[in-house]
Protein backbone atom coordinates (compact mmCIF):
# COMPACT_ATOMS: atom_id res chain seq x y z
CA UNK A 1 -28.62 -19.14 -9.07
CA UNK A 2 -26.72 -19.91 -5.78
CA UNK A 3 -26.06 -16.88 -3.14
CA UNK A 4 -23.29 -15.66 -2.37
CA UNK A 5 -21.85 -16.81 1.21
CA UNK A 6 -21.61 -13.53 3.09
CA UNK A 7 -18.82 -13.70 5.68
CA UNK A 8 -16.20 -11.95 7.88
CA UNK A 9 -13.75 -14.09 5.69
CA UNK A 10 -14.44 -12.45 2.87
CA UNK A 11 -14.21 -9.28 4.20
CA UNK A 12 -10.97 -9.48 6.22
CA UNK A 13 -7.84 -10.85 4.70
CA UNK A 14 -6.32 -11.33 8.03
CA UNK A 15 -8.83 -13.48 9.07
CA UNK A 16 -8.64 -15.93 5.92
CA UNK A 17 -5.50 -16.11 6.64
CA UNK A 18 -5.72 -17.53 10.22
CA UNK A 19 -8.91 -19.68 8.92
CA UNK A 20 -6.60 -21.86 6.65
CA UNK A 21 -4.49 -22.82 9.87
CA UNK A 22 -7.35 -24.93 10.95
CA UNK A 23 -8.34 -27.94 10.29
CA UNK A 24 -12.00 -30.28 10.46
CA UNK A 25 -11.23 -33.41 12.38
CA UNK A 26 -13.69 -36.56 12.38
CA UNK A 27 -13.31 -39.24 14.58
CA UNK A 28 -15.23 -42.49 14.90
CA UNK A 29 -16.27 -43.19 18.45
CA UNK A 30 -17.28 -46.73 19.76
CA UNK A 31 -20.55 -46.76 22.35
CA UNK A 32 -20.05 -48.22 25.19
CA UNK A 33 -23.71 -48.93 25.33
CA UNK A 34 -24.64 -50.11 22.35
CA UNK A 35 -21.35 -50.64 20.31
CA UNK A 36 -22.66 -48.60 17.29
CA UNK A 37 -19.69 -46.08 15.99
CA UNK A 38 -20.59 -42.09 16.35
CA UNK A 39 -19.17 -39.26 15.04
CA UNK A 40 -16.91 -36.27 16.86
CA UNK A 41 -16.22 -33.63 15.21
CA UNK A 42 -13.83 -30.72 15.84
CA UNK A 43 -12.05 -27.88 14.36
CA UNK A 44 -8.11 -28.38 15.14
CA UNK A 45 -4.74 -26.10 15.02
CA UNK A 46 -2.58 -27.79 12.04
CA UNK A 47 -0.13 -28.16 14.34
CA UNK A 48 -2.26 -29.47 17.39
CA UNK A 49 -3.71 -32.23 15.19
CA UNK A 50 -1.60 -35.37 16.97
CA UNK A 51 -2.30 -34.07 20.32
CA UNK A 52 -6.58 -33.85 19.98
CA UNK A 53 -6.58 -37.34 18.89
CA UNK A 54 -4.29 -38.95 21.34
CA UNK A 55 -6.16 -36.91 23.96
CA UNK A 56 -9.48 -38.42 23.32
CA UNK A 57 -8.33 -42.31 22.93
């Protein structure tokens, strides 16, 4: 059997709440080096979404 996650979340309603206004954002990201792609990732404001990846072009 799996355990149970134990977290604030869980515990505070408010805080779930606020949690689901977030978002996980992946980008691919080009080396200049090498040219192989990486990986950024980042944990957004639904609404600031747009402005994090024009930001980083």
């Amino acid at each position: 059997m799996a355990k149970a996650a134990k977290t604030a979340i869980k515990k505070d309603p408010k805080a779930a709440a606020e949690a689901k206004n977030y978002t996980k954002v992946i980008r691919a990201v080009r080396s200049p080096k090498s040219g192989a792609y990486t990986f950024k990732e980042g944990m957004v404001h639904k609404d600031k979404i747009k402005e994090y990846l024009d930001q980083t072009k």
